[in-house]
Structures are given as C-alpha cells and as structure tokens.
C-alpha atoms as a PDB file:
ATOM      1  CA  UNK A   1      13.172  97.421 168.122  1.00  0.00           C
ATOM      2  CA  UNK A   2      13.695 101.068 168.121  1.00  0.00           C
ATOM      3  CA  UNK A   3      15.896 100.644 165.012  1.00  0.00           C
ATOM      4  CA  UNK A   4      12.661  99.577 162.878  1.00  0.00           C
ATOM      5  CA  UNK A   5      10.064 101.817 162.061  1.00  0.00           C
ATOM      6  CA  UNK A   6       6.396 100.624 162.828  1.00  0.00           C
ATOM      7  CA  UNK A   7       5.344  99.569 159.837  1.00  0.00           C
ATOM      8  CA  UNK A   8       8.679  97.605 159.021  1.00  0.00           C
ATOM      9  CA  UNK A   9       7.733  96.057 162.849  1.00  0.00           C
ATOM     10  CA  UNK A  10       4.051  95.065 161.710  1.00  0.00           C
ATOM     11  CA  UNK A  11       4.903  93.650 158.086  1.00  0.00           C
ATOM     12  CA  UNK A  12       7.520  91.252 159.948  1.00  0.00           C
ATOM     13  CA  UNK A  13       5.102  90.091 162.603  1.00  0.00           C
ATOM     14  CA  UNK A  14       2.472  89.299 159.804  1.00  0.00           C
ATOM     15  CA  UNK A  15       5.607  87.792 157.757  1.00  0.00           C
ATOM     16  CA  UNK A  16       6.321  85.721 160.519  1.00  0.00           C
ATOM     17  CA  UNK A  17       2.822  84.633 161.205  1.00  0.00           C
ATOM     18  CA  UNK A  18       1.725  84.241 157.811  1.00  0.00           C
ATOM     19  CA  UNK A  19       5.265  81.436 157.148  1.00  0.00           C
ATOM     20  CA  UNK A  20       4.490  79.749 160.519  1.00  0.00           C
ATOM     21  CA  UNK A  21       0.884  78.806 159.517  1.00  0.00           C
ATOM     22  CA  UNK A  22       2.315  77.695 156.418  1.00  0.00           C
ATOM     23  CA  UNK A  23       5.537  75.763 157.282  1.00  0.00           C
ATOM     24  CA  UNK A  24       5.359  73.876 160.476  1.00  0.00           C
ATOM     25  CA  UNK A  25       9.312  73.822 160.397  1.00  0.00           C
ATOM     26  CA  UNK A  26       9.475  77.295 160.473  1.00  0.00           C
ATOM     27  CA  UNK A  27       7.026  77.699 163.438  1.00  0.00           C
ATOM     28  CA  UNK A  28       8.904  75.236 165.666  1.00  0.00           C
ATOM     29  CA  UNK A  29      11.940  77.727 164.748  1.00  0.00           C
ATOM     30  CA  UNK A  30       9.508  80.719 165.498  1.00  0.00           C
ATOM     31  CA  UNK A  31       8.815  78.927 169.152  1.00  0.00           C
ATOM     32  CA  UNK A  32      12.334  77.770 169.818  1.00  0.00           C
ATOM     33  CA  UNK A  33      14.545  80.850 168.307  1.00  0.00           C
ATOM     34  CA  UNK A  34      12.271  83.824 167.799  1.00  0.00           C
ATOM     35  CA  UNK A  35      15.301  85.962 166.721  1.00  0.00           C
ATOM     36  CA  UNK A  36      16.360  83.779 163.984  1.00  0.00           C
ATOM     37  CA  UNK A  37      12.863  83.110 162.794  1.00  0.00           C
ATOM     38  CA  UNK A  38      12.811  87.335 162.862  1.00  0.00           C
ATOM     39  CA  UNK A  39      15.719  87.678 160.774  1.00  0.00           C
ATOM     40  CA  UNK A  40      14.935  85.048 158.222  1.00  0.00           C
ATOM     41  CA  UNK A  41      11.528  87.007 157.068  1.00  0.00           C
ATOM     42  CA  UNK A  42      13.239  90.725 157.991  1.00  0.00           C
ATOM     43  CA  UNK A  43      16.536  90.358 156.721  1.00  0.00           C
ATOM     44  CA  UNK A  44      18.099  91.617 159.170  1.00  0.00           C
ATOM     45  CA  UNK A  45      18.769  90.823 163.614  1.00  0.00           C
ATOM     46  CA  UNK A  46      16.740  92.022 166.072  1.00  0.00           C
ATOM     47  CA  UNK A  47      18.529  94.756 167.963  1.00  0.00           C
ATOM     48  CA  UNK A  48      20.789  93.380 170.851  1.00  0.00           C
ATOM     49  CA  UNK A  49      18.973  93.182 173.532  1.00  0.00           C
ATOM     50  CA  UNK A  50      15.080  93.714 172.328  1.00  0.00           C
ATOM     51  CA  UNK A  51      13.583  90.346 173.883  1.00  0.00           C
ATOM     52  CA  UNK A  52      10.976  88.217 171.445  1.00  0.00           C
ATOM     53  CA  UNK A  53       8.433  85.328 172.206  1.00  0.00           C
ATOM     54  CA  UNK A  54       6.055  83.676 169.757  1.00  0.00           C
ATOM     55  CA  UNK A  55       3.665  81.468 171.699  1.00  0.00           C
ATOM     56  CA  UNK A  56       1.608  78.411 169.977  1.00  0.00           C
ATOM     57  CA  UNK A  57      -1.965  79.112 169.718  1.00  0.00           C
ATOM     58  CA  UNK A  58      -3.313  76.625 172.742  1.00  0.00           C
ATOM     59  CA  UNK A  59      -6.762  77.030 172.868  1.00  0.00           C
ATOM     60  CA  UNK A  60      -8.295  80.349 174.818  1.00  0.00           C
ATOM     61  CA  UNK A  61      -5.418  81.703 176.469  1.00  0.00           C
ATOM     62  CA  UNK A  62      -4.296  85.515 175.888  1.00  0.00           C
ATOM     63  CA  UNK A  63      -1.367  86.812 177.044  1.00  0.00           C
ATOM     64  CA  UNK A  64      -0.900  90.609 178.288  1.00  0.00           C
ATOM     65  CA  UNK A  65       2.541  92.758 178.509  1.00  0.00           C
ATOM     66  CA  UNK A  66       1.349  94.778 181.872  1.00  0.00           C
ATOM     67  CA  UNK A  67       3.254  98.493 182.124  1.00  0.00           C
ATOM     68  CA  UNK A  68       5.949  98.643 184.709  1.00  0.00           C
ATOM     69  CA  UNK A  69       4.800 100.042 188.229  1.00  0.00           C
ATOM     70  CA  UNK A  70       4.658 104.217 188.277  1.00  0.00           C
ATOM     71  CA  UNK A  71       6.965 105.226 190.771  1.00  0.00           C
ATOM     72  CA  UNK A  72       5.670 106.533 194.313  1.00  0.00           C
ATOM     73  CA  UNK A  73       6.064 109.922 193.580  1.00  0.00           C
ATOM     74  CA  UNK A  74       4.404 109.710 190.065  1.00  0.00           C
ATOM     75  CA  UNK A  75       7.098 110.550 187.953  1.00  0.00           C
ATOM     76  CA  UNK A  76       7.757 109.299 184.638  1.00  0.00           C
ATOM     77  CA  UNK A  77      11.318 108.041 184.116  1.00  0.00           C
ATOM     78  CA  UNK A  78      13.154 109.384 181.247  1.00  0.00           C
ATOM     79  CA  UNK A  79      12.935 106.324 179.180  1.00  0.00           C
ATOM     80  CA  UNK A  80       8.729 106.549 179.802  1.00  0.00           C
ATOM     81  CA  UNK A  81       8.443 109.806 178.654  1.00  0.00           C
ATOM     82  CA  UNK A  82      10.987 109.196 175.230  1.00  0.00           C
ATOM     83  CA  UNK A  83       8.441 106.044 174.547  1.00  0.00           C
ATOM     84  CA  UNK A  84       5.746 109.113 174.653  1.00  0.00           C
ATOM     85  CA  UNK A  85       7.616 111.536 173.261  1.00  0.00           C
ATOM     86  CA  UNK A  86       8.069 109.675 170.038  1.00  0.00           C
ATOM     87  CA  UNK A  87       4.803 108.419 169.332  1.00  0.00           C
ATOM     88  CA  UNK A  88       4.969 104.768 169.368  1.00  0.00           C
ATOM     89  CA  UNK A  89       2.435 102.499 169.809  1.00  0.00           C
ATOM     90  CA  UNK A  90       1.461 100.042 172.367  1.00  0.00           C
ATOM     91  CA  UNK A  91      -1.707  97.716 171.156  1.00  0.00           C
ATOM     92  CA  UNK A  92      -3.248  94.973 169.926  1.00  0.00           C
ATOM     93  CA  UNK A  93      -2.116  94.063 166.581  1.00  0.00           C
ATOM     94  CA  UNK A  94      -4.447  92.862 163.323  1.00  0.00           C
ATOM     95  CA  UNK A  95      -3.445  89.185 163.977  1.00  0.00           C
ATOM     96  CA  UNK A  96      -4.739  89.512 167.057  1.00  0.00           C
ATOM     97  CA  UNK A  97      -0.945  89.267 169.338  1.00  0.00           C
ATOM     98  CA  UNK A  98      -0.822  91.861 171.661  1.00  0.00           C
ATOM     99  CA  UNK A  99       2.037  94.067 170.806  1.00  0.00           C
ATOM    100  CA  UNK A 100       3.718  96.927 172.788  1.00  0.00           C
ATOM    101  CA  UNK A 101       6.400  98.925 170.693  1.00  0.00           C
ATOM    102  CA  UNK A 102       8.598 101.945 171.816  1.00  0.00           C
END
C-alpha cells in the first residue's frame, strides 16, 4: 500500500477492526472480500496488486508474515533495500495483528 502513508494505513486497520466488532455483516465482508471491506472505511481501493487477509479471531492462534529468504550471496535486492531506504515499518500493530508495511 505504498500509495498510503502509515498513519492513513493504521487508522484504516483500526477502522476496519473497530466496524467488524460492531457489525457482524461487515466482518463476514472483512473475511470474504478484504478489499471491499478496505475501501468502504478508506474511501478509496487498495492498490492493484497489494494482497489483504483479515482472519476471525479463533481462539490462540497468531499468525506471522516471515521475510523472504536472503539470497546466497547476501545481497539485498533492490526492492529490500527501497523498503529500508524509506523508512517503513514492519511490526506488530496496537490491535494486536501483525502488520508488515513497505
């Protein structure tokens, strides 16, 4: 969601959570059509391309975005070192989803 700034990225994730505890319509929709749910809080469409999941809280699981393997020779790839080069984060969130944003 490089189009978004960070803050615009955090204040729809709480949107989002904050309407599916509320509305058990709209977190079916969050489950079934993440990008729709997205754009009804946002506004706007998540950028072609940028994939979403919203899981239902099932008990004790947590789930974890692991970092793609470092190639052999230990060279960043040019699209690793633009995610550091322009300060993004990668986290865990204050609603407690584990978030990793470039």
């Amino acid at each position: 969601m490089s189009e978004w700034s960070d803050q615009e990225i955090q204040k729809v994730i709480e949107g989002v959570a904050t309407k599916a505890a509320e509305d058990a319509d709209f977190h079916a929709k969050a489950i079934s059509n993440p990008s729709a749910a997205i754009e009804e809080v946002a506004g706007k469409s998540v950028p072609e391309g940028f994939k979403v999941r919203f899981l239902a809280q099932e008990g004790y699981d947590l789930t974890l975005t692991l970092p793609d393997p470092v190639a052999a020779d230990g060279e960043l790839s040019d699209e690793d070192l633009e995610s550091v080069a322009g300060g993004r984060c990668r986290g865990v969130s204050s609603i407690s989803s584990v978030i990793a944003c470039r």
